[in-house]
C-alpha atoms as a PDB file:
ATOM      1  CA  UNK A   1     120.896  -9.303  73.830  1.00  0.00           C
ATOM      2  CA  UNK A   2     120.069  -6.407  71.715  1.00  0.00           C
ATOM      3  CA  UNK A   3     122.259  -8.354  68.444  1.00  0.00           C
ATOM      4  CA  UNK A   4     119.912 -11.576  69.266  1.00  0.00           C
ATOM      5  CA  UNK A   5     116.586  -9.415  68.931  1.00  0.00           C
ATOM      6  CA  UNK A   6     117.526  -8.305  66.160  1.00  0.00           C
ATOM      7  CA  UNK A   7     118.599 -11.550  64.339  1.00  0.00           C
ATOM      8  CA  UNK A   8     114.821 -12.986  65.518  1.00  0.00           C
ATOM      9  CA  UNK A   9     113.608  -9.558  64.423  1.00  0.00           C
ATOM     10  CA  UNK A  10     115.016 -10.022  60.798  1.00  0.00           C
ATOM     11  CA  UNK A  11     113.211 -13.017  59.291  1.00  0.00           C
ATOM     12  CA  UNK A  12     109.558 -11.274  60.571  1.00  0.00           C
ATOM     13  CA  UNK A  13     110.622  -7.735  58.360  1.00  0.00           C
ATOM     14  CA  UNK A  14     111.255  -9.860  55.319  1.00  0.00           C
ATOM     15  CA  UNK A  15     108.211 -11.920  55.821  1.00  0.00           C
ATOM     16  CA  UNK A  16     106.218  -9.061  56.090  1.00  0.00           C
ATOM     17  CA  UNK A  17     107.994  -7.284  53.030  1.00  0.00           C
ATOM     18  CA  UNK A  18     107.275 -10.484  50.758  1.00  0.00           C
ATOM     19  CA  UNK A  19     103.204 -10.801  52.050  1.00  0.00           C
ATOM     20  CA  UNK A  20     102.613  -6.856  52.465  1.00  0.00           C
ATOM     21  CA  UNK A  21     100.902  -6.734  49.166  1.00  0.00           C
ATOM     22  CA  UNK A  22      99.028 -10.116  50.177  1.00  0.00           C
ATOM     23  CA  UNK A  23      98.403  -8.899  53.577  1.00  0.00           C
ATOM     24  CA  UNK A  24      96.567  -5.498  51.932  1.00  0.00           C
ATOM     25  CA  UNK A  25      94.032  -7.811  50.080  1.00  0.00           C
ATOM     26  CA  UNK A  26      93.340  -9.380  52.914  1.00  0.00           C
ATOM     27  CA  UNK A  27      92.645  -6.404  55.086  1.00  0.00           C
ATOM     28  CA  UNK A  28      90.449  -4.809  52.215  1.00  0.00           C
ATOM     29  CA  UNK A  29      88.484  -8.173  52.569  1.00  0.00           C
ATOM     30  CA  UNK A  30      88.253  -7.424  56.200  1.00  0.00           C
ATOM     31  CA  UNK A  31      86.719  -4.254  55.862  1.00  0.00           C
ATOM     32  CA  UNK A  32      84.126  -5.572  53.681  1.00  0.00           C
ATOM     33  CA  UNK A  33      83.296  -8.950  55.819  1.00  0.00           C
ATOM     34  CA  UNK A  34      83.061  -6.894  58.964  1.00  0.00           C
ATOM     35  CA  UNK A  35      80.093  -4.690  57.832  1.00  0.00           C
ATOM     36  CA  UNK A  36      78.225  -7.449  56.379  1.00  0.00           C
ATOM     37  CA  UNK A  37      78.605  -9.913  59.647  1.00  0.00           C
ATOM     38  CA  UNK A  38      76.991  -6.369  60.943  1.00  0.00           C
ATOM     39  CA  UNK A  39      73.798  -6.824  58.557  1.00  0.00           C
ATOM     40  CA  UNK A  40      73.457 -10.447  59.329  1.00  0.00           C
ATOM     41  CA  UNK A  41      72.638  -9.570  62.922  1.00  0.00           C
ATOM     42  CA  UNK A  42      70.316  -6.870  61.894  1.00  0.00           C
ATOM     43  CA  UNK A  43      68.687  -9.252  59.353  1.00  0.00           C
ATOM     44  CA  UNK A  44      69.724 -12.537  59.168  1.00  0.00           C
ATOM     45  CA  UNK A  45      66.856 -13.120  56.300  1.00  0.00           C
ATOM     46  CA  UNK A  46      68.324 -10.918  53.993  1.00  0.00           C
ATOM     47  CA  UNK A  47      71.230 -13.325  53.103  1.00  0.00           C
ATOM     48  CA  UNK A  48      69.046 -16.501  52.158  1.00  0.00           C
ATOM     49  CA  UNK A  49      67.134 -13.960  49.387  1.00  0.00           C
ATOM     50  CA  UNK A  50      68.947 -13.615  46.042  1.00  0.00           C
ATOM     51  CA  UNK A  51      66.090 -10.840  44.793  1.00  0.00           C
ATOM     52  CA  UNK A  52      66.277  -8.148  46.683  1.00  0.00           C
ATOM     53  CA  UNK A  53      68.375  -9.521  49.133  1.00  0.00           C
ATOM     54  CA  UNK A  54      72.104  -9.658  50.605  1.00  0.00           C
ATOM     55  CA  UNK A  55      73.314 -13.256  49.159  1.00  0.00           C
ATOM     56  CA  UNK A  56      75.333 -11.740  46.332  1.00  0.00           C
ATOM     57  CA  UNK A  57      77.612 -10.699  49.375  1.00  0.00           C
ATOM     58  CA  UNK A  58      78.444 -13.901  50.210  1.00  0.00           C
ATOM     59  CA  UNK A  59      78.996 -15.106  46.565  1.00  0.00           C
ATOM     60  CA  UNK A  60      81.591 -11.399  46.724  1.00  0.00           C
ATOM     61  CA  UNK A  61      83.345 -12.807  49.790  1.00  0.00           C
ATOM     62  CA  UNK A  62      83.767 -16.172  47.858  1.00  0.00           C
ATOM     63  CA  UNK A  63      84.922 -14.510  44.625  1.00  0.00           C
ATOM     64  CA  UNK A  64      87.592 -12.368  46.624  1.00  0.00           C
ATOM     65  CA  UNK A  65      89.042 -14.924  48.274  1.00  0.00           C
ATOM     66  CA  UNK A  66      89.040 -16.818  45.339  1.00  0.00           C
ATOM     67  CA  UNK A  67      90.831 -14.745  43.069  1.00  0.00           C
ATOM     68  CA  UNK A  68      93.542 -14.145  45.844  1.00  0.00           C
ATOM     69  CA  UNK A  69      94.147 -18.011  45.946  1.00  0.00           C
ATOM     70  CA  UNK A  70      93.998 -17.565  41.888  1.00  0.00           C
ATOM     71  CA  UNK A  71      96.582 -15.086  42.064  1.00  0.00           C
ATOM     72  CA  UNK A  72      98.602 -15.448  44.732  1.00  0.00           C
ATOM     73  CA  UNK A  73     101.902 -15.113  43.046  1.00  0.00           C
ATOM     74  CA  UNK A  74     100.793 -12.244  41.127  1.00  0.00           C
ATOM     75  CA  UNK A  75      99.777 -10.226  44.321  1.00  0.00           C
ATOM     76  CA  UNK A  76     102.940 -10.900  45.528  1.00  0.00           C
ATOM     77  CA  UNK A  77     105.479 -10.020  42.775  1.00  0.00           C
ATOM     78  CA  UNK A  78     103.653  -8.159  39.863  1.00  0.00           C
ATOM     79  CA  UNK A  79     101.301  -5.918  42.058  1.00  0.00           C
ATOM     80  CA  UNK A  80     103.377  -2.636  42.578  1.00  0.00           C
ATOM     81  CA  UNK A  81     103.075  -1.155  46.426  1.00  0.00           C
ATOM     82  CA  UNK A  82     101.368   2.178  46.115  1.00  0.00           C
ATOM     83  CA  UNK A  83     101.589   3.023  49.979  1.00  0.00           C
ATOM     84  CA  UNK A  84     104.425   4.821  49.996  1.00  0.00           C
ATOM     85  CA  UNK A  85     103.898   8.272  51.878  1.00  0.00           C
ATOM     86  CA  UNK A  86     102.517   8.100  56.121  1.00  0.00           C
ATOM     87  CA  UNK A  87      99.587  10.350  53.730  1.00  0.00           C
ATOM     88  CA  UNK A  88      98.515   7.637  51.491  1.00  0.00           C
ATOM     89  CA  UNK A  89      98.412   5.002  54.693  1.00  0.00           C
ATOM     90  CA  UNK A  90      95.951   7.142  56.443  1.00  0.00           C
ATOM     91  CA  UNK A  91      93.776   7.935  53.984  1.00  0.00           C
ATOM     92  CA  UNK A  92      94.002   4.017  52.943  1.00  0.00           C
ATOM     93  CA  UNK A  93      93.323   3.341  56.867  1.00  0.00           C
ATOM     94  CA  UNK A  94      90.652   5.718  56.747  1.00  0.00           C
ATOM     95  CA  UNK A  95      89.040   4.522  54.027  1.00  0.00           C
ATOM     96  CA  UNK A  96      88.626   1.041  55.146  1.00  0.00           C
ATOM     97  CA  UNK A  97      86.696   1.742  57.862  1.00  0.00           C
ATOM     98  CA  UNK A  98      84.033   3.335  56.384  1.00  0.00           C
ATOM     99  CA  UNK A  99      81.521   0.521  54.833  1.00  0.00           C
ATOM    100  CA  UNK A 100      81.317  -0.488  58.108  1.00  0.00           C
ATOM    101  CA  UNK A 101      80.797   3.164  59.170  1.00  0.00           C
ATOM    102  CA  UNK A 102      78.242   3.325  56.528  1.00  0.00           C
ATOM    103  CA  UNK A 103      76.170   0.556  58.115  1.00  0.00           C
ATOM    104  CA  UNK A 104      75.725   2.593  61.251  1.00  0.00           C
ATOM    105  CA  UNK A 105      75.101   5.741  59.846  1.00  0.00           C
ATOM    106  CA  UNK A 106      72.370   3.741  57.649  1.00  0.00           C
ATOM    107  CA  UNK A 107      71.007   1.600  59.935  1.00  0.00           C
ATOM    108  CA  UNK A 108      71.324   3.253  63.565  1.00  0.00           C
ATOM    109  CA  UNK A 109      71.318   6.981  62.791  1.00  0.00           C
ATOM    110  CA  UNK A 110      68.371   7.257  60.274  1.00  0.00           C
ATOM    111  CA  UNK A 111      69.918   7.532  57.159  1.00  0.00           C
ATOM    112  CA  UNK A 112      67.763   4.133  55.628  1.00  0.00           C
ATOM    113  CA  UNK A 113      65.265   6.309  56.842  1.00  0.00           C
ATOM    114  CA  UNK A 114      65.822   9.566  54.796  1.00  0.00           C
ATOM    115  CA  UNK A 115      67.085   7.164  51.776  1.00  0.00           C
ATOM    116  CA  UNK A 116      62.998   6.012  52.032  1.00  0.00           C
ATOM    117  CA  UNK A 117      61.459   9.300  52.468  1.00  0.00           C
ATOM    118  CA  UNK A 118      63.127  11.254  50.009  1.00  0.00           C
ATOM    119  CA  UNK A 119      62.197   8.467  47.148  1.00  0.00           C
ATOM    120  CA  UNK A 120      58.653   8.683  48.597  1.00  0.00           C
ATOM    121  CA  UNK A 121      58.738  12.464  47.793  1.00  0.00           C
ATOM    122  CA  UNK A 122      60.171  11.515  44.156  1.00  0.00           C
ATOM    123  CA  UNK A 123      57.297   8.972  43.712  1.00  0.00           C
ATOM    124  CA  UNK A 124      59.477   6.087  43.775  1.00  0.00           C
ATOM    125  CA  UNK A 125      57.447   2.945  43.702  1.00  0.00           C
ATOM    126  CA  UNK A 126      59.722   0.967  45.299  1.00  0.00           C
ATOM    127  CA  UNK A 127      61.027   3.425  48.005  1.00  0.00           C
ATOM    128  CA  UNK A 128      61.020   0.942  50.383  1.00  0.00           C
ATOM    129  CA  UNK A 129      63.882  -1.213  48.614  1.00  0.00           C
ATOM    130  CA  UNK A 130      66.012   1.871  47.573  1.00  0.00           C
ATOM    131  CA  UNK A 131      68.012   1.636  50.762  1.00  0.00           C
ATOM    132  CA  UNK A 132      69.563  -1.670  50.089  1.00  0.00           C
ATOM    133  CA  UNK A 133      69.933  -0.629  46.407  1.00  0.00           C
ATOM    134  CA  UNK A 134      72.190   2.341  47.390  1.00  0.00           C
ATOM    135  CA  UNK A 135      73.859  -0.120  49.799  1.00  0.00           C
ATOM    136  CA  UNK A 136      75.529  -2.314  46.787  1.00  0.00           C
ATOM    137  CA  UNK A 137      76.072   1.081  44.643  1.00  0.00           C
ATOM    138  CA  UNK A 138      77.744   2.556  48.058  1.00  0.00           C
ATOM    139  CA  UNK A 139      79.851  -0.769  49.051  1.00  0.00           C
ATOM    140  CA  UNK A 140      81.326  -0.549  45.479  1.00  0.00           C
ATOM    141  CA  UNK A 141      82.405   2.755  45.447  1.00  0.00           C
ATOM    142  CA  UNK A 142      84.185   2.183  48.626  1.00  0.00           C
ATOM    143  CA  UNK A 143      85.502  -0.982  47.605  1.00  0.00           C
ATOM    144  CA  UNK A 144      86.650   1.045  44.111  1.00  0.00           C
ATOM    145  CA  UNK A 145      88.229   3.461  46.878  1.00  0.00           C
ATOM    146  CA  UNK A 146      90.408   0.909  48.544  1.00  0.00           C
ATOM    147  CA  UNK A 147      91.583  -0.951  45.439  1.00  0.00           C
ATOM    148  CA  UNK A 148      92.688   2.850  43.886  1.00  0.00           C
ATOM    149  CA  UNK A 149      94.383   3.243  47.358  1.00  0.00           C
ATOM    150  CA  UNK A 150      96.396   0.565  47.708  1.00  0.00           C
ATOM    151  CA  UNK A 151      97.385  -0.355  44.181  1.00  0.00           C
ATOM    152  CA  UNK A 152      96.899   2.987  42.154  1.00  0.00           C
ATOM    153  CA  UNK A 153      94.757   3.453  39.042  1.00  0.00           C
ATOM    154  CA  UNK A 154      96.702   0.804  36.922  1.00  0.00           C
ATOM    155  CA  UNK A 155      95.487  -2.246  39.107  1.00  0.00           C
ATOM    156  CA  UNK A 156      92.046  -1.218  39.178  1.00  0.00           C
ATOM    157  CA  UNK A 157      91.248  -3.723  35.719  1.00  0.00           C
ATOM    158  CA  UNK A 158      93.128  -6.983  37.849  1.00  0.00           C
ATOM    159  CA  UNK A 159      90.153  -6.648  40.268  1.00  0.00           C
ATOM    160  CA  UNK A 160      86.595  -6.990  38.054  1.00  0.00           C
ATOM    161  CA  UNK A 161      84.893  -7.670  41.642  1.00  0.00           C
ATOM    162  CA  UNK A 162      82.680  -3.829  41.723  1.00  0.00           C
ATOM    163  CA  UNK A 163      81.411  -4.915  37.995  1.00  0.00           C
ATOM    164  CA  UNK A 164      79.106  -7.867  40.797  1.00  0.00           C
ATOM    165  CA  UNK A 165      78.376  -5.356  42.961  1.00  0.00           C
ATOM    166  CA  UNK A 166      77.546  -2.675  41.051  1.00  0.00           C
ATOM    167  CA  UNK A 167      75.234  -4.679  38.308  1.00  0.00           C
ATOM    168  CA  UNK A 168      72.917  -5.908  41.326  1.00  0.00           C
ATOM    169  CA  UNK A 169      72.840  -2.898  42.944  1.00  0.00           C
ATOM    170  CA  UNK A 170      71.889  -0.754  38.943  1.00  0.00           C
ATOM    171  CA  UNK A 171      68.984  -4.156  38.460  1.00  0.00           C
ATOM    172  CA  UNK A 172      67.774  -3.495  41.896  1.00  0.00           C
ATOM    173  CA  UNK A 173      67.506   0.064  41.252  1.00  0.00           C
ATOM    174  CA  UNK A 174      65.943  -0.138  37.726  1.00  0.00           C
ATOM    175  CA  UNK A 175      63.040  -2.408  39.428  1.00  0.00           C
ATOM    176  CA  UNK A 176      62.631   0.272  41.851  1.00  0.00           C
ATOM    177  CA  UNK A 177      62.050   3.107  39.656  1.00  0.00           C
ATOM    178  CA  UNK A 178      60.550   0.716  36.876  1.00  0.00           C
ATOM    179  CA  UNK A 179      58.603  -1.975  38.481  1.00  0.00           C
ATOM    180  CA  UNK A 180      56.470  -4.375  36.857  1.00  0.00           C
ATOM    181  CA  UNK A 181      58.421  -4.975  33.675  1.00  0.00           C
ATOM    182  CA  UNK A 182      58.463  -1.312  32.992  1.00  0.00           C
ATOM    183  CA  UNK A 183      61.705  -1.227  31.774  1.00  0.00           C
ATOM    184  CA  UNK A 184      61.182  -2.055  28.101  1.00  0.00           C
ATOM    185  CA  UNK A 185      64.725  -3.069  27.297  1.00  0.00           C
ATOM    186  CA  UNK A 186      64.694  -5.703  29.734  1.00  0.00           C
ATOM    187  CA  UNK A 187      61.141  -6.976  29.908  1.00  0.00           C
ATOM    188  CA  UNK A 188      61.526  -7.385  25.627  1.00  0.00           C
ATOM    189  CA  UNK A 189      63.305 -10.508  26.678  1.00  0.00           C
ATOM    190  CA  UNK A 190      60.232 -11.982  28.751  1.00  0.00           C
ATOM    191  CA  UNK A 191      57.641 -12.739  26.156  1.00  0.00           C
ATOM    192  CA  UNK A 192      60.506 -15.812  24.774  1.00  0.00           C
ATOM    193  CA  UNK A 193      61.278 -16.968  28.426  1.00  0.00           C
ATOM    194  CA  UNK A 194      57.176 -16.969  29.278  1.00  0.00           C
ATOM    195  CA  UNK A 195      56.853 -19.186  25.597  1.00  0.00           C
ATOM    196  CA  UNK A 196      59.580 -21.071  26.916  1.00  0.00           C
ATOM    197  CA  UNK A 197      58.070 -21.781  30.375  1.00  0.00           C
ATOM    198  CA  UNK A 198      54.747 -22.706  28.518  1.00  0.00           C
ATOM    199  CA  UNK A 199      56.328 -25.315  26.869  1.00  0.00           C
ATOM    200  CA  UNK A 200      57.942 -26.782  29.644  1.00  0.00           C
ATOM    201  CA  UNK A 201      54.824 -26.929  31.937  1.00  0.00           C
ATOM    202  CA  UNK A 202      53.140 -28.657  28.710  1.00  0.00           C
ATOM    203  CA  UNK A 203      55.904 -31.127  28.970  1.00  0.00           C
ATOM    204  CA  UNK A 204      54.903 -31.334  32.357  1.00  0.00           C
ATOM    205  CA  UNK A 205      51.151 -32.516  30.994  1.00  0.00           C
ATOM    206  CA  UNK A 206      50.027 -29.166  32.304  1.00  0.00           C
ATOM    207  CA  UNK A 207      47.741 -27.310  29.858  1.00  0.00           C
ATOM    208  CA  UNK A 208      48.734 -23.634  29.263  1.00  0.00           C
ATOM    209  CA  UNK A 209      47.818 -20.834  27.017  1.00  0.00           C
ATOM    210  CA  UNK A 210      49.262 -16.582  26.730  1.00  0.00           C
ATOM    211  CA  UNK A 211      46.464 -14.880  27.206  1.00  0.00           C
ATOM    212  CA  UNK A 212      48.859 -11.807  25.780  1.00  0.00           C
ATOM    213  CA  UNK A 213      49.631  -8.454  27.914  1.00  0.00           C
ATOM    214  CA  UNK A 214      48.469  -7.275  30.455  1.00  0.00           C
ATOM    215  CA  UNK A 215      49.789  -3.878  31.937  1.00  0.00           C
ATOM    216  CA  UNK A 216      53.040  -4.562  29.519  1.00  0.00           C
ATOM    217  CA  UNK A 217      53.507  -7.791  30.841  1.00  0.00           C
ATOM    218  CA  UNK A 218      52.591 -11.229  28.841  1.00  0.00           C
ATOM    219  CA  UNK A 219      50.097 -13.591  31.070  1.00  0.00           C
ATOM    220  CA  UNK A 220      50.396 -17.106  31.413  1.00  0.00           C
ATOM    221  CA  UNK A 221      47.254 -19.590  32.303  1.00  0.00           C
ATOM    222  CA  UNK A 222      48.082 -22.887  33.456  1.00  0.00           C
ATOM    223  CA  UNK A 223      44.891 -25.217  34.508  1.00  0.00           C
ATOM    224  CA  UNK A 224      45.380 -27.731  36.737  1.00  0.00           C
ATOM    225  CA  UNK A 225      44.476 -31.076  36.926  1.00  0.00           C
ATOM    226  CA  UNK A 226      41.089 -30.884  38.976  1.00  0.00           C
ATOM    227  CA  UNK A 227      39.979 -28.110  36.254  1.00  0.00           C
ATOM    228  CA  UNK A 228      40.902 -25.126  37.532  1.00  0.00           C
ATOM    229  CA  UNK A 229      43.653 -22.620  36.514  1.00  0.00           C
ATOM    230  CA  UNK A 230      46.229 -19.952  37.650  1.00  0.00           C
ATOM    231  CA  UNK A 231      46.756 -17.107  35.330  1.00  0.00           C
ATOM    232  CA  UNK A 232      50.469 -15.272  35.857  1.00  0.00           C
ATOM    233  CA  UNK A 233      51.654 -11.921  34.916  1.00  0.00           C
ATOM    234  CA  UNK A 234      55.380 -12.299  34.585  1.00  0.00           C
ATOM    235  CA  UNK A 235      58.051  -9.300  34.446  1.00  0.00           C
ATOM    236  CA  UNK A 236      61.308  -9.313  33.725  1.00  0.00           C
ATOM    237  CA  UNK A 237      62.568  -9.911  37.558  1.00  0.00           C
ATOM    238  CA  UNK A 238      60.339 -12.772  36.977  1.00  0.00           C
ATOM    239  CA  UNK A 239      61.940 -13.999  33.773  1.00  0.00           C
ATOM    240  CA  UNK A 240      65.791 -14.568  34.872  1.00  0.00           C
ATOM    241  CA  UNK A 241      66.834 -11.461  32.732  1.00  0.00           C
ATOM    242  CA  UNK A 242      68.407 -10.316  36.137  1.00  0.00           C
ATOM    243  CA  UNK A 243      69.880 -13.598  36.817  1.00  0.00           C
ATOM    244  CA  UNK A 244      71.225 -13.937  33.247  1.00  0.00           C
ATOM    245  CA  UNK A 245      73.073 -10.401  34.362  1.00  0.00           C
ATOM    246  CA  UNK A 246      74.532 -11.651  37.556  1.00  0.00           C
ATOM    247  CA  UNK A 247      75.690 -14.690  35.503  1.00  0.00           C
ATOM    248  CA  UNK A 248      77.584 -13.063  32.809  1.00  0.00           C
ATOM    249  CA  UNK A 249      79.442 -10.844  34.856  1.00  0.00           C
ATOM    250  CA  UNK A 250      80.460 -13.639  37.395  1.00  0.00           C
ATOM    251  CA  UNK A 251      81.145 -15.942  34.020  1.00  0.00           C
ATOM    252  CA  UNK A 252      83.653 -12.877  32.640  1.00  0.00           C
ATOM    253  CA  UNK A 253      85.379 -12.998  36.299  1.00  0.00           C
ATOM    254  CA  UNK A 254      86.630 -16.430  35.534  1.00  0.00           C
ATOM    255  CA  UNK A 255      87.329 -15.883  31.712  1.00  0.00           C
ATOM    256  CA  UNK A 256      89.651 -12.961  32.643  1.00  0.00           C
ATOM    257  CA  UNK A 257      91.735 -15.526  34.544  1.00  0.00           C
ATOM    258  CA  UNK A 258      91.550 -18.154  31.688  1.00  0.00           C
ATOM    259  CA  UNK A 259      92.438 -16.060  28.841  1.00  0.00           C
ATOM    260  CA  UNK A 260      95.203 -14.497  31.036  1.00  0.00           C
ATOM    261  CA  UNK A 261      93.631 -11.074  31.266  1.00  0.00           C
ATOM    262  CA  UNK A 262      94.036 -10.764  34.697  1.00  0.00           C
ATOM    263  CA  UNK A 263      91.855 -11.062  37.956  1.00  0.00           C
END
């Protein structure tokens, strides 16, 4: 009996010892999607919101499991298993568990709440939105965490997923402690996307004119067709600098894997 457990035992260990490596991206994708099905009970609106929302979590879900599909030979052969000591397991074990820990703490034991206060007594003018700003700067650090953990320092370049993370969660920031196209080296960009929207409304057969700055930002009148007109004061959130961001980093995700870089 004990010589036929065993020979049903055997093809499970080496099944396991070929998809280990496979079966630790996975879990690290676990500890992110738990956490976030979390938020979407809390606040199911955040998640249809690109700007100063959760929807770039979805599109980090997506990109994961994307780049394991990508890769899948490559997690399975060239990936070297760092979890070698009962040590490194825990800590790795630990470690996974805390963005949804963080959620909690942050949502249920007033720590959104301090987050909000404390950039009120800084004279944030956003303070409101620095919670969920900190929230994408704290999810990639953990996720940076779990990737040094299980695959050491070396691996840390095959997985460009905390450069998406981390960009939204620095623009978020930035328009928190720089709103209304305060931040020059952004908003420099808006004047030529305003011209540009002029011209397509024109194309449009709406009539528009700049009616120049206005607090830093350029204003745009556009008259309707019954005579009268809206005039629009556009930052840089405004423009699609932020978007144009978001894009290029998801755009270098995919170019790594074309030029053979890596994922």
């Amino acid at each position: 009996m004990l010589k036929r457990l065993q020979m049903h035992n055997y093809p499970l260990t080496n099944i396991f010892k070929e998809y280990r490596n496979h079966l630790k991206v996975l879990i690290i994708v676990l500890s992110f999607i738990i956490p976030f099905i979390l938020l979407y009970h809390m606040d199911a609106n955040s998640f249809n919101m690109t700007w100063k929302g959760r929807t770039y979590y979805l599109f980090f879900i997506w990109f994961f499991i994307l780049g394991l599909v990508l890769n899948w030979e490559k997690y399975g052969s060239g990936t070297a298993n760092k979890l070698r000591s009962m040590r490194r397991i825990i800590v790795f074990g630990a470690t996974l568990t805390l963005p949804t820990f963080y959620v909690f703490v942050a949502n249920f034991f007033g720590l959104n709440v301090r987050i909000v206060d404390l950039a009120e007594q800084l004279n944030i003018p956003w303070a409101h939105w620095m919670p969920l700003s900190i929230e994408y700067l704290v999810f990639t650090i953990f996720f940076v965490m779990e990737i040094l953990l299980a695959y050491g320092l070396s691996s840390l370049g095959d997985f460009s997923l905390p450069y998406l993370l981390g960009t939204i969660g620095i623009v978020y920031t930035i328009d928190n402690l720089y709103p209304y196209g305060r931040f020059t080296p952004f908003q420099i960009f808006v004047p030529t996307t305003t011209m540009l929207a002029a011209n397509v409304l024109n194309l449009m057969r709406y009539r528009t004119q700049l009616l120049g700055l206005t607090n830093g930002m350029p204003t745009l009148a556009v008259w309707g067709s019954k005579g009268g007109f809206v005039a629009f004061q556009a930052a840089w959130p405004c423009s699609g600098v932020d978007s144009l961001l978001i894009y290029t980093v998801t755009i270098l995700l995919f170019l790594k894997k074309v030029l053979f870089l890596g994922w």
